[in-house]
C-alpha atoms as a PDB file:
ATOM      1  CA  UNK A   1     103.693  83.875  79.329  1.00  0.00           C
ATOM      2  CA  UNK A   2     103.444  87.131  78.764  1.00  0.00           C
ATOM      3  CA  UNK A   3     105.716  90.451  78.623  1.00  0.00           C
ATOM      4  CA  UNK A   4     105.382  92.959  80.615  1.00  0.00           C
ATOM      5  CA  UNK A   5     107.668  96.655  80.948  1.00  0.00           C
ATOM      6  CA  UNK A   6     107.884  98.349  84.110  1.00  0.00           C
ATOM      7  CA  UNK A   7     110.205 100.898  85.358  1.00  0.00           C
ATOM      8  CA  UNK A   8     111.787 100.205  88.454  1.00  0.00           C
ATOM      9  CA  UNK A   9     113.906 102.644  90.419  1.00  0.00           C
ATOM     10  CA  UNK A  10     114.066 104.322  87.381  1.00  0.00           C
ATOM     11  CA  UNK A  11     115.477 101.891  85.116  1.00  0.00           C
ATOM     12  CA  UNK A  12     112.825 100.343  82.336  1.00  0.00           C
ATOM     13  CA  UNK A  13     112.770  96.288  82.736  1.00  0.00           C
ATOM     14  CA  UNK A  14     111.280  93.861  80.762  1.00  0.00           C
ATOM     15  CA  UNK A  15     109.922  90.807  82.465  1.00  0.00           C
ATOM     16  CA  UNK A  16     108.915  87.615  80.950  1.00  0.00           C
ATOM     17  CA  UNK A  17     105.912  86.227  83.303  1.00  0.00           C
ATOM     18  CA  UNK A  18     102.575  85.060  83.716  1.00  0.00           C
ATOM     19  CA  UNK A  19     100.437  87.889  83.876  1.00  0.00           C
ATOM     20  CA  UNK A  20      98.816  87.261  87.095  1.00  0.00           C
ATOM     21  CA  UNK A  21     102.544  86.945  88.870  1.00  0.00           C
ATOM     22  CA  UNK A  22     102.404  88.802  91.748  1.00  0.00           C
ATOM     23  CA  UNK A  23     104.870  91.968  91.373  1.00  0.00           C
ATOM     24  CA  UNK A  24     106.463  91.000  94.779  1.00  0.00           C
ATOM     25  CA  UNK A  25     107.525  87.869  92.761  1.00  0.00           C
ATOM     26  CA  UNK A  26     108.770  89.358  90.066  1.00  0.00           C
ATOM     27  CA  UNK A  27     111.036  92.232  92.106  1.00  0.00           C
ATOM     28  CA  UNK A  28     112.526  89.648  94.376  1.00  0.00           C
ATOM     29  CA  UNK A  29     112.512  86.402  92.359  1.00  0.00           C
ATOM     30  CA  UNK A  30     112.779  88.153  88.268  1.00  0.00           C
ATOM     31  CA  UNK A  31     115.141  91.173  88.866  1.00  0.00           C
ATOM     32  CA  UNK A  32     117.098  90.198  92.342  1.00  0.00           C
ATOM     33  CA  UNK A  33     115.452  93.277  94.468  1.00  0.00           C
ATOM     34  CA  UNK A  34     115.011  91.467  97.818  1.00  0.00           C
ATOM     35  CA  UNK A  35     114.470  94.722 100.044  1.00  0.00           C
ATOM     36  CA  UNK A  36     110.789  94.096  99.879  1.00  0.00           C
ATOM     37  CA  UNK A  37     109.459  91.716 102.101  1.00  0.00           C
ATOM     38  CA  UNK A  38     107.077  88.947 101.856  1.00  0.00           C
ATOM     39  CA  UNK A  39     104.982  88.996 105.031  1.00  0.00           C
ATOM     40  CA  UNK A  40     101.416  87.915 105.061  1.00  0.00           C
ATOM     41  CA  UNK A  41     100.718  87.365 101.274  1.00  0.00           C
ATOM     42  CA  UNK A  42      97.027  88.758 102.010  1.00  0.00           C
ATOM     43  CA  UNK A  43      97.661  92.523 101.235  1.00  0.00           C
ATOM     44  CA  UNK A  44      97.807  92.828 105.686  1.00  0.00           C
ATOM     45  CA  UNK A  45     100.862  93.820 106.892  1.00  0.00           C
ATOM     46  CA  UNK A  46     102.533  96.066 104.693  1.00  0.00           C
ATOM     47  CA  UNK A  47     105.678  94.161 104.621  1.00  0.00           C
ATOM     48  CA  UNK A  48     105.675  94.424 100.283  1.00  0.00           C
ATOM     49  CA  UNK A  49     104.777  97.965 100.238  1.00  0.00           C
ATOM     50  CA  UNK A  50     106.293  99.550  97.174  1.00  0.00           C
ATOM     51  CA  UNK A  51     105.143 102.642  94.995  1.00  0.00           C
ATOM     52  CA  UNK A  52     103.324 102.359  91.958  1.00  0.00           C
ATOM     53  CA  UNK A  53     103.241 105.750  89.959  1.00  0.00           C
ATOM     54  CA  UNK A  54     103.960 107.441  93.513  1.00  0.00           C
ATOM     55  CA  UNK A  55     101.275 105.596  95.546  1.00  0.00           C
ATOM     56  CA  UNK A  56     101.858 103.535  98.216  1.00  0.00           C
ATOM     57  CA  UNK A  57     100.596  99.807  97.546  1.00  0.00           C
ATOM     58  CA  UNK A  58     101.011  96.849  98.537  1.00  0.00           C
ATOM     59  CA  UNK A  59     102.873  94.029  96.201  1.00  0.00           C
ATOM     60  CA  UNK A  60     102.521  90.833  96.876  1.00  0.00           C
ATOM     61  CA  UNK A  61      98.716  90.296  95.388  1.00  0.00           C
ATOM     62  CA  UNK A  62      99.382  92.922  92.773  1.00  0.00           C
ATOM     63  CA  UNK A  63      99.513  91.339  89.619  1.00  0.00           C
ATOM     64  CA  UNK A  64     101.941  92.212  86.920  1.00  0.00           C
ATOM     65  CA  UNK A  65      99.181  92.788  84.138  1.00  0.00           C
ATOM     66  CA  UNK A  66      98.212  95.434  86.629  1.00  0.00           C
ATOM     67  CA  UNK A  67     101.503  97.228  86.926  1.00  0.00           C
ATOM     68  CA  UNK A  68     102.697  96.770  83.426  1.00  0.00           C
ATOM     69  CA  UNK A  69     104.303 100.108  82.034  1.00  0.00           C
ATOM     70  CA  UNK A  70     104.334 101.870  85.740  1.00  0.00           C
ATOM     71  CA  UNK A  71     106.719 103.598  87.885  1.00  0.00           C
ATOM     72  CA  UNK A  72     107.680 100.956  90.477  1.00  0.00           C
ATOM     73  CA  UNK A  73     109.809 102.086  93.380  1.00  0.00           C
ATOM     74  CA  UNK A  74     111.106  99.391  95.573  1.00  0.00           C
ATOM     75  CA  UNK A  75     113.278 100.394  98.956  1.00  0.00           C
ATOM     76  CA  UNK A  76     116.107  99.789  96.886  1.00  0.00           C
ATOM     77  CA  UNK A  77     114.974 102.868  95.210  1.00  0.00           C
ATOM     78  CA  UNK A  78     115.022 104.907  97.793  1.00  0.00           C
ATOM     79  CA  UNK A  79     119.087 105.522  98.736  1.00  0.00           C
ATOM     80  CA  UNK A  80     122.279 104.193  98.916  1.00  0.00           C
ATOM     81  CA  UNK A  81     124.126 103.075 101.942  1.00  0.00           C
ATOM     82  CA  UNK A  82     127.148 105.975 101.407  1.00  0.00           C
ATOM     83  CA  UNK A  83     124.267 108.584 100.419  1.00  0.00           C
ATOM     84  CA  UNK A  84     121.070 107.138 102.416  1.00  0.00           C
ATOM     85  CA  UNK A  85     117.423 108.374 102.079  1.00  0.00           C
ATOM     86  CA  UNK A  86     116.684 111.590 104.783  1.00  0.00           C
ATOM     87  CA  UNK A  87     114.039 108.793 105.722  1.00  0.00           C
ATOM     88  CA  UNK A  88     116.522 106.104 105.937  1.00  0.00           C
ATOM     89  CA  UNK A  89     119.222 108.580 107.594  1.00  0.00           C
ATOM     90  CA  UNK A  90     116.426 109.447 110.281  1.00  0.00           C
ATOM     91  CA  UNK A  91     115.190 105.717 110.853  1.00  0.00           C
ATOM     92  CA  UNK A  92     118.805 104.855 111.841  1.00  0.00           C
ATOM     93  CA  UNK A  93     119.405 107.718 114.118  1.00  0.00           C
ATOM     94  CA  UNK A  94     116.509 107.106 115.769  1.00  0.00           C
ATOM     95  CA  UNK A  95     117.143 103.753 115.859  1.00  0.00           C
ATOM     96  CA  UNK A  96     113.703 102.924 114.519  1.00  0.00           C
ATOM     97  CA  UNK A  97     113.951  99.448 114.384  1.00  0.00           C
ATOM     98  CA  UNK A  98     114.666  96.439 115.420  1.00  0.00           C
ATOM     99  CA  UNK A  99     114.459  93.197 113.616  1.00  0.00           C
ATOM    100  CA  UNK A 100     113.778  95.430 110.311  1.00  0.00           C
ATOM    101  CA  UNK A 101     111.558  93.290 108.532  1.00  0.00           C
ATOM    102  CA  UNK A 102     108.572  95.504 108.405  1.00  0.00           C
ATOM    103  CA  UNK A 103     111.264  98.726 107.584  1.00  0.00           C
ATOM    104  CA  UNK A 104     111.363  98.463 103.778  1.00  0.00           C
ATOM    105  CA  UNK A 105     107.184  98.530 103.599  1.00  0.00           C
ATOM    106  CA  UNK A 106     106.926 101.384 106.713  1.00  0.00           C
ATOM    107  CA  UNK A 107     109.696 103.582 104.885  1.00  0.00           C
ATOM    108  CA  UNK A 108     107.786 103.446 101.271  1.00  0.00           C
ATOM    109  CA  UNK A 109     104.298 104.573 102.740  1.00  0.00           C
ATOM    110  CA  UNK A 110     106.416 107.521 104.728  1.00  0.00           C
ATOM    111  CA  UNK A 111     107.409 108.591 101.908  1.00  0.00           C
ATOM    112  CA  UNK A 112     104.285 108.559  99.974  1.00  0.00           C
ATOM    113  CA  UNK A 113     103.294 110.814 102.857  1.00  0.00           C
ATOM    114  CA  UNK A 114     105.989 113.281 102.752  1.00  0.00           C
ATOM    115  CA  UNK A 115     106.045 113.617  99.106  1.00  0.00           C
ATOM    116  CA  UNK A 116     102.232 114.348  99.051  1.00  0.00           C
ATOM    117  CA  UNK A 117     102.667 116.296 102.740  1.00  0.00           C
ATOM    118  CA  UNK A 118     105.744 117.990 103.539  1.00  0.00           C
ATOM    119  CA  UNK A 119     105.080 118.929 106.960  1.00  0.00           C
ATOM    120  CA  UNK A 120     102.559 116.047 108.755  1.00  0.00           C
ATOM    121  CA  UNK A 121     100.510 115.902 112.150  1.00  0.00           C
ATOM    122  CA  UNK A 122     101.496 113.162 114.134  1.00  0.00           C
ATOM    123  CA  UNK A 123      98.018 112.037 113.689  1.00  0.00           C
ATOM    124  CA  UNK A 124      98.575 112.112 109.301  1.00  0.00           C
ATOM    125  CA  UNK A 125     101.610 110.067 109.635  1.00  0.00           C
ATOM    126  CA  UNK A 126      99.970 107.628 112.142  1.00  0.00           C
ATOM    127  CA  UNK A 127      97.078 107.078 109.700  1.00  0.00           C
ATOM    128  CA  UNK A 128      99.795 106.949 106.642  1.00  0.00           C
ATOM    129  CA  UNK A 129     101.368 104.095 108.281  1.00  0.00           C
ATOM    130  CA  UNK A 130      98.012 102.308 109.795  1.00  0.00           C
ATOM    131  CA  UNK A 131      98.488  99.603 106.475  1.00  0.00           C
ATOM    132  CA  UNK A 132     102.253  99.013 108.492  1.00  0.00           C
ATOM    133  CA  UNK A 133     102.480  96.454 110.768  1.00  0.00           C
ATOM    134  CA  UNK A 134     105.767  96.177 113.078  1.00  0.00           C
ATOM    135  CA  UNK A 135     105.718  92.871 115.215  1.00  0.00           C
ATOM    136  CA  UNK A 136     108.481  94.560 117.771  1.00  0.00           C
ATOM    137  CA  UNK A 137     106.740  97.445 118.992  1.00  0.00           C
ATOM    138  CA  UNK A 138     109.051 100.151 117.689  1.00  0.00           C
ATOM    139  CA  UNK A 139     106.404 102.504 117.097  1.00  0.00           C
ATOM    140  CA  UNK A 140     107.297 105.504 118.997  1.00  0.00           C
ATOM    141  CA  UNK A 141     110.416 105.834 117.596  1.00  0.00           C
ATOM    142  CA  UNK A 142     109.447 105.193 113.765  1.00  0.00           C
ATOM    143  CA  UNK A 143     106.790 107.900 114.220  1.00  0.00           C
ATOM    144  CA  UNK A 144     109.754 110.130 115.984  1.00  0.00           C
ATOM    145  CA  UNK A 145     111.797 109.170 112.540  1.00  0.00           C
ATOM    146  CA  UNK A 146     109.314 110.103 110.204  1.00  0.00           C
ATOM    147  CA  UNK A 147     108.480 113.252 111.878  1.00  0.00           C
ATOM    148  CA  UNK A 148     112.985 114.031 112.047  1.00  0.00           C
ATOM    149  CA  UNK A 149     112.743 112.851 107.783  1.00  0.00           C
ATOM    150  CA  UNK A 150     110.328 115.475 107.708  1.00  0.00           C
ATOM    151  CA  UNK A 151     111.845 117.914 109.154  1.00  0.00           C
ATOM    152  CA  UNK A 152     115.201 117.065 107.157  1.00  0.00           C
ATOM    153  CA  UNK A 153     113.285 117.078 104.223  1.00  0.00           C
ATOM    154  CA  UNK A 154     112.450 121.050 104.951  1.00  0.00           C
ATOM    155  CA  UNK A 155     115.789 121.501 105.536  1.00  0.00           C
ATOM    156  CA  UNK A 156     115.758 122.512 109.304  1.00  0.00           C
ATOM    157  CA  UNK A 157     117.575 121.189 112.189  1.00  0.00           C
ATOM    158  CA  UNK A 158     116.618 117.467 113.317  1.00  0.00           C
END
């Protein structure tokens, strides 16, 4: 057993694990953050995408001896539902998804791409969210969301 400290969504946590415990396990099953999804468990779909010291990457082979004293932000980081996310605000009024699973993963790596590019080609934000897979086919519009975040983000008209 070991300890490790992370900093989740800003708050510092102490978790009591097994140092090869996947992070996925410890957000969902150690500190009750269930936004992030289990999808594949081989690092494939995206579904546990989370950032680690502002990179996107994907949780649920990342080990917690790995991620011990980082910046971890889950999709719970990322709003609330009275002030949401300009990402989140854009996915629902494009009504970007549909069953949501894949959501929490595809809104973490957009936002690793608007925080490192504030103004992408449709092309950059098709190759940020290549490690995304959506099962329903709402692709179109999650690329029209990301590209409306953007735009929010720069404080013009949506």
């Amino acid at each position: 057993m070991q300890r490790g400290n992370l900093i989740v969504n800003g708050n510092p946590v102490e978790i009591a694990a097994d140092a090869d415990t996947p992070l996925l396990d410890v957000l969902r099953n150690h500190l009750g953050l269930r936004g992030t999804k289990f999808g594949c468990g081989l690092e494939q779909c995206g579904c546990c995408m989370v950032l680690v010291d502002g990179k996107p990457e994907k949780s649920c082979g990342k080990p917690l001896s790995v991620v011990a004293g980082k910046q971890i932000v889950t999709i719970e980081g990322l709003g609330t539902p009275n002030e949401p996310h300009p990402l989140q605000r854009a996915f629902i009024d494009e009504q970007a998804g549909q069953c949501g699973y894949c959501l929490p993963g595809i809104l973490i790596s957009a936002k690793a791409l608007l925080d490192r590019n504030p103004s992408p080609s449709r092309k950059e934000v098709a190759e940020a969210l290549d490690d995304n897979i959506c099962r329903c086919g709402s692709h179109v519009r999650i690329m029209r969301a990301v590209e409306r975040a953007a735009r929010l983000l720069r404080g013009e008209a949506a």
